[in-house]
N, C-alpha and C. Protein backbone atom coordinates (compact mmCIF):
# COMPACT_ATOMS: atom_id res chain seq x y z
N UNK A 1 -12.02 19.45 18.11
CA UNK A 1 -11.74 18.03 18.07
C UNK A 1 -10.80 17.74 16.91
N UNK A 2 -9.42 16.80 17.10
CA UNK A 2 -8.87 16.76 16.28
C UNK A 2 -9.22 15.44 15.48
N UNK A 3 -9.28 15.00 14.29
CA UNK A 3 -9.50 13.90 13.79
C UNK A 3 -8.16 13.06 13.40
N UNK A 4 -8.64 11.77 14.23
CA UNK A 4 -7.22 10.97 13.57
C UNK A 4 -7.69 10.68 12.26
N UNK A 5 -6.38 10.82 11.58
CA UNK A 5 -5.62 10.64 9.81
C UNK A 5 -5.99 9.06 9.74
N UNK A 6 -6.78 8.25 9.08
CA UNK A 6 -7.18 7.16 8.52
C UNK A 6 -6.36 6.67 7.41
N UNK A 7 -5.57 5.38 7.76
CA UNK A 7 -4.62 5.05 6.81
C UNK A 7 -5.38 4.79 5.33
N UNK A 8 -4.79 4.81 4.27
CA UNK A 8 -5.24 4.74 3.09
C UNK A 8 -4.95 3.56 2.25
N UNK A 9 -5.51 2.64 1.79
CA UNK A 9 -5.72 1.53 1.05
C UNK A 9 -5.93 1.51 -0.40
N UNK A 10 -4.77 0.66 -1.05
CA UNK A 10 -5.24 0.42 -2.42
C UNK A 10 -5.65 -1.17 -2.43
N UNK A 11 -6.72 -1.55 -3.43
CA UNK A 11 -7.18 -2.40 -3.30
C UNK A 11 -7.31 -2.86 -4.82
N UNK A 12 -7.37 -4.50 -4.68
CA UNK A 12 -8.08 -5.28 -6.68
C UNK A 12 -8.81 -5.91 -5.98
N UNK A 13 -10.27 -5.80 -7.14
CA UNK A 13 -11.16 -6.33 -6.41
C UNK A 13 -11.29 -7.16 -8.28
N UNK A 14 -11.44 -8.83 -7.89
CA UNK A 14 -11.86 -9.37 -9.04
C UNK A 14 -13.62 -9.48 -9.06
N UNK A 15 -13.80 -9.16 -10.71
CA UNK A 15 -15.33 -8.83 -11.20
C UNK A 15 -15.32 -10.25 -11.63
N UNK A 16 -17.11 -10.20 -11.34
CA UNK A 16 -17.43 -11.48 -11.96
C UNK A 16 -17.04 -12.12 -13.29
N UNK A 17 -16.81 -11.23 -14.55
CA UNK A 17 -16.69 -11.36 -15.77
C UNK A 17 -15.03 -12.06 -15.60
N UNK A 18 -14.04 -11.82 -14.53
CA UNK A 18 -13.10 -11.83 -14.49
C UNK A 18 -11.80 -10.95 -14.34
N UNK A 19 -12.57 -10.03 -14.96
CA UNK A 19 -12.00 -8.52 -15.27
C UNK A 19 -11.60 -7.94 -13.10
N UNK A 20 -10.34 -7.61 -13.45
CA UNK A 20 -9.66 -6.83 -12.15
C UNK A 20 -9.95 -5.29 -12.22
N UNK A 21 -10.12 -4.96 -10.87
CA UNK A 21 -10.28 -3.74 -10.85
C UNK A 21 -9.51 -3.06 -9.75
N UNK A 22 -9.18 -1.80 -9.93
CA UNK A 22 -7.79 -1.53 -9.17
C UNK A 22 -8.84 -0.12 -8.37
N UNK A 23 -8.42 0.29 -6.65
CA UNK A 23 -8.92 1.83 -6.40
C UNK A 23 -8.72 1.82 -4.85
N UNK A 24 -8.47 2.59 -4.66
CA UNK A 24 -7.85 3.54 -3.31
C UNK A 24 -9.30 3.77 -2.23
N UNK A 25 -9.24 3.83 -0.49
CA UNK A 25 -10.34 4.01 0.03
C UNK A 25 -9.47 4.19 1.27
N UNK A 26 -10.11 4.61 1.90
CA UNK A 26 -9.81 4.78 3.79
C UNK A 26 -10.79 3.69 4.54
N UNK A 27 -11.68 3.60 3.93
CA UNK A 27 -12.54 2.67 4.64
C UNK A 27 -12.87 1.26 3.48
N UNK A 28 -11.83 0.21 4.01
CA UNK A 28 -12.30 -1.26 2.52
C UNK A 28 -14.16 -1.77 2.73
N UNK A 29 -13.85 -2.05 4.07
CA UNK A 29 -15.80 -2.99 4.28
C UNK A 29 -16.29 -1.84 3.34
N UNK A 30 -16.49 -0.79 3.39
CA UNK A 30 -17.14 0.44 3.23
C UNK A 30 -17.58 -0.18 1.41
N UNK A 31 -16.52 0.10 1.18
CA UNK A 31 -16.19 0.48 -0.54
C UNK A 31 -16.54 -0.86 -0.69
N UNK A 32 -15.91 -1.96 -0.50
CA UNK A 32 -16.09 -3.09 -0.92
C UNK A 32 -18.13 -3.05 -0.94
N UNK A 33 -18.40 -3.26 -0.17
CA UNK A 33 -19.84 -3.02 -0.17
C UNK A 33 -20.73 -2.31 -1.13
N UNK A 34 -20.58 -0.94 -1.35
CA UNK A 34 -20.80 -0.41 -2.33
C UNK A 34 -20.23 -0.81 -3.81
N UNK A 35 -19.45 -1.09 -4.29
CA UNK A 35 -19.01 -1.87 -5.40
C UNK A 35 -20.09 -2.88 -5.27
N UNK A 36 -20.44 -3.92 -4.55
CA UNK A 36 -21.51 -4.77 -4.93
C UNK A 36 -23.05 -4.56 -4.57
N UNK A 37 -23.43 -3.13 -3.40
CA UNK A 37 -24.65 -3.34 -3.46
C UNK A 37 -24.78 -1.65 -3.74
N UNK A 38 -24.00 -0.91 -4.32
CA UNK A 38 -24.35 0.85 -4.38
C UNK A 38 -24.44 1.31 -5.99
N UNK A 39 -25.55 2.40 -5.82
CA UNK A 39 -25.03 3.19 -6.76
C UNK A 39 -23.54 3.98 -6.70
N UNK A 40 -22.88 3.93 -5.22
CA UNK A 40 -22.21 4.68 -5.29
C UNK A 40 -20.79 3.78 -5.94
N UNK A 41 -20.59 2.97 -6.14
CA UNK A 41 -19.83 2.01 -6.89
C UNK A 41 -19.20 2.19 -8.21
N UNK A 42 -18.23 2.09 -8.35
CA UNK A 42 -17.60 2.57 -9.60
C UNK A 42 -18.19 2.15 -11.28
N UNK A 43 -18.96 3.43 -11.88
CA UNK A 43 -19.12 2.57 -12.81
C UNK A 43 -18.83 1.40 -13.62
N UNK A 44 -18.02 0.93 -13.34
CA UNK A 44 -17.10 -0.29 -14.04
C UNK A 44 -17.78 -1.15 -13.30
N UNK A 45 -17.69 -1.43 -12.00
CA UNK A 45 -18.06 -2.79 -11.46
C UNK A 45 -19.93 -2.82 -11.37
N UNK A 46 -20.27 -2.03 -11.24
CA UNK A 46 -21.55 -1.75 -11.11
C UNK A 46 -22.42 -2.78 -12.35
N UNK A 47 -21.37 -2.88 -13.71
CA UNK A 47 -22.02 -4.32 -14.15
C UNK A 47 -21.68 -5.25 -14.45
N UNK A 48 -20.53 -5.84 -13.25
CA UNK A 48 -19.85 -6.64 -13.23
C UNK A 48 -20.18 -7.77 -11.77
N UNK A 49 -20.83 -7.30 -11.39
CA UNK A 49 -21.06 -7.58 -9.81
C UNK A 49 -21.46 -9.21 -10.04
N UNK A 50 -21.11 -9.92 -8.33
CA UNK A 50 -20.80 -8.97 -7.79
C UNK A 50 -19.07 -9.53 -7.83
N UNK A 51 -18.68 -8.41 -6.76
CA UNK A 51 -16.89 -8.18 -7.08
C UNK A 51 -16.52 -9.17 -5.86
N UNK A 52 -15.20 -9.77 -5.61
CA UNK A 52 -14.82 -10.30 -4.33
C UNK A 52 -13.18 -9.63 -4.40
N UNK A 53 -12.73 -9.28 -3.05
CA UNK A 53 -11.78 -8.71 -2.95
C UNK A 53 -10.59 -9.60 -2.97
N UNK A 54 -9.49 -8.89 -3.62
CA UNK A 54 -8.58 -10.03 -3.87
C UNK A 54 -6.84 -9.66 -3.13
N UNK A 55 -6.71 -8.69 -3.12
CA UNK A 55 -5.81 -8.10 -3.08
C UNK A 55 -5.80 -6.43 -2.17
N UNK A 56 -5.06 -6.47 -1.00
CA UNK A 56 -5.09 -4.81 -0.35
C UNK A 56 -3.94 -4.72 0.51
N UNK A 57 -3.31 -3.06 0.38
CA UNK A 57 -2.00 -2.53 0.58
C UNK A 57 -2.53 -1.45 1.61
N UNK A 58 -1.71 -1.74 2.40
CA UNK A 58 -1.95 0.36 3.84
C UNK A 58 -1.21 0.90 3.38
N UNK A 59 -1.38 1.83 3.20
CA UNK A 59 -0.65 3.53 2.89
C UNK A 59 -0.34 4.44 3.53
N UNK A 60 0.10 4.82 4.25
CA UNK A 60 0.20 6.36 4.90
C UNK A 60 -0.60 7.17 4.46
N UNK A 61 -1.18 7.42 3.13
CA UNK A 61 -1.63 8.91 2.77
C UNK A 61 -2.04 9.03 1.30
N UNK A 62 -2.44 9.65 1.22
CA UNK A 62 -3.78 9.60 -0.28
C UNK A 62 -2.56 9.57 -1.02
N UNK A 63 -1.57 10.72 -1.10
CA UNK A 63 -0.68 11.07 -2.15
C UNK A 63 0.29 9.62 -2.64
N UNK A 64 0.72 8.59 -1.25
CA UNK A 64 1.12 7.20 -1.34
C UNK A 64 0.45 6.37 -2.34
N UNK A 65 -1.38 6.18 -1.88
CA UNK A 65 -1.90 5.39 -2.00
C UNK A 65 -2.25 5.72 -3.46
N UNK A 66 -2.19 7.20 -4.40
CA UNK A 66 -3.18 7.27 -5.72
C UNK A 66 -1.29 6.90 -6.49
N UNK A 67 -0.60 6.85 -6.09
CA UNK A 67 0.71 6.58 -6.38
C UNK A 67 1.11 5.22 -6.72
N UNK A 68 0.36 4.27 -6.04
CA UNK A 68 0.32 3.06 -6.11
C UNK A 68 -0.50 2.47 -6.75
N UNK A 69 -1.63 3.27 -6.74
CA UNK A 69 -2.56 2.78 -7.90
C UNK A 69 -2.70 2.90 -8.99
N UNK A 70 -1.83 3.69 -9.36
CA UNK A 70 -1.69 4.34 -10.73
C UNK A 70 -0.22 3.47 -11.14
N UNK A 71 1.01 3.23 -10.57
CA UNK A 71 1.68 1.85 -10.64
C UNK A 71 1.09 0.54 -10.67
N UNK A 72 0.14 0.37 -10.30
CA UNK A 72 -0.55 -1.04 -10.19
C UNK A 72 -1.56 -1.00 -11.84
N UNK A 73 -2.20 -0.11 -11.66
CA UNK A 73 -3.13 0.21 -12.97
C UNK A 73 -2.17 0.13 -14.00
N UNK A 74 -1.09 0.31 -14.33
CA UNK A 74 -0.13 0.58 -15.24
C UNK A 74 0.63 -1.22 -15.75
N UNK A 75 -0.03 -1.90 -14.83
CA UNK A 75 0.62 -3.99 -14.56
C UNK A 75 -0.05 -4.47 -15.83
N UNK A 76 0.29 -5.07 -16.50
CA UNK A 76 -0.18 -6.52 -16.94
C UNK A 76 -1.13 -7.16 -16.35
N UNK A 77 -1.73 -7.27 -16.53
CA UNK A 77 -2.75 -8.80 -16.23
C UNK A 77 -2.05 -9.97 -15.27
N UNK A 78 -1.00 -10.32 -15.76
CA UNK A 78 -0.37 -11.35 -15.90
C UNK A 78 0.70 -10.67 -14.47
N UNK A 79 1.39 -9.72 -14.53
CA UNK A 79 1.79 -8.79 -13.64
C UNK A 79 0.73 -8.85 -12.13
N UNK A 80 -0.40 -7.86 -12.38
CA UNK A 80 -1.30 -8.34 -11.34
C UNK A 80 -1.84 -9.78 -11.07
N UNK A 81 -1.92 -10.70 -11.76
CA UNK A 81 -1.98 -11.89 -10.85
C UNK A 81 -0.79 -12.42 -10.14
N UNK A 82 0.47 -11.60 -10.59
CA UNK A 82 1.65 -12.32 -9.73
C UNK A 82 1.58 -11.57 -8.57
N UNK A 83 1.16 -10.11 -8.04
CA UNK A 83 0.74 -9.43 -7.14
C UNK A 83 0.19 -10.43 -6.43
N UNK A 84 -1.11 -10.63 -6.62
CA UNK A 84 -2.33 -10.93 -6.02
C UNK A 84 -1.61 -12.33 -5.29
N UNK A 85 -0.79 -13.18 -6.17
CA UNK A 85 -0.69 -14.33 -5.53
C UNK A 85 0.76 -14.48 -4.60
N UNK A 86 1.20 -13.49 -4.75
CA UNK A 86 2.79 -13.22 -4.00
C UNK A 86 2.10 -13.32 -2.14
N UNK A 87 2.96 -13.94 -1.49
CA UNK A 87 2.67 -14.54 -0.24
C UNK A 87 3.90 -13.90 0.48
N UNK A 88 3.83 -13.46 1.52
CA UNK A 88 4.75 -12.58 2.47
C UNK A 88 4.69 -13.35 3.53
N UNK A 89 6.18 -13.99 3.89
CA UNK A 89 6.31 -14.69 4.98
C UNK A 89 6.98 -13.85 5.84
């Protein structure tokens, strides 16, 4: 059985405290979920909860998507809220 390739997602998810958080997934419901009800949740948000999603990009492919997150992780504050609020007509 061959498995179809699952596009890859970078995502900011804003924490309650305020604090943004930046990370890559194939599956968002998935992750998003766990960030607010898992241990499996990134230590960071785990005491920040809970998180609401703010911001998410498709990728082709892990190597795209840890590429982008590591450009995004690298923003301003001020940078990522102009992300988050940039509107694509």
């Amino acid at each position: 059985m061959i498995r179809k390739s699952k596009d890859w997602c970078v995502y900011i998810v804003k924490c309650s405290d305020g604090s943004l958080y930046t990370g890559i997934t194939t599956e968002l419901d998935r992750r998003i979920s766990e960030h607010n009800n898992s241990i499996k949740g990134a230590k960071y948000t785990r005491t920040r909860r809970p998180i609401h999603l703010v911001h998410s990009e498709a990728l082709k492919d892990r190597s795209s998507a840890s590429k982008r997150e590591s450009y995004i992780k690298k923003l301003s504050r001020i940078e990522k809220l102009k992300l988050i609020t940039v509107k694509l007509y």
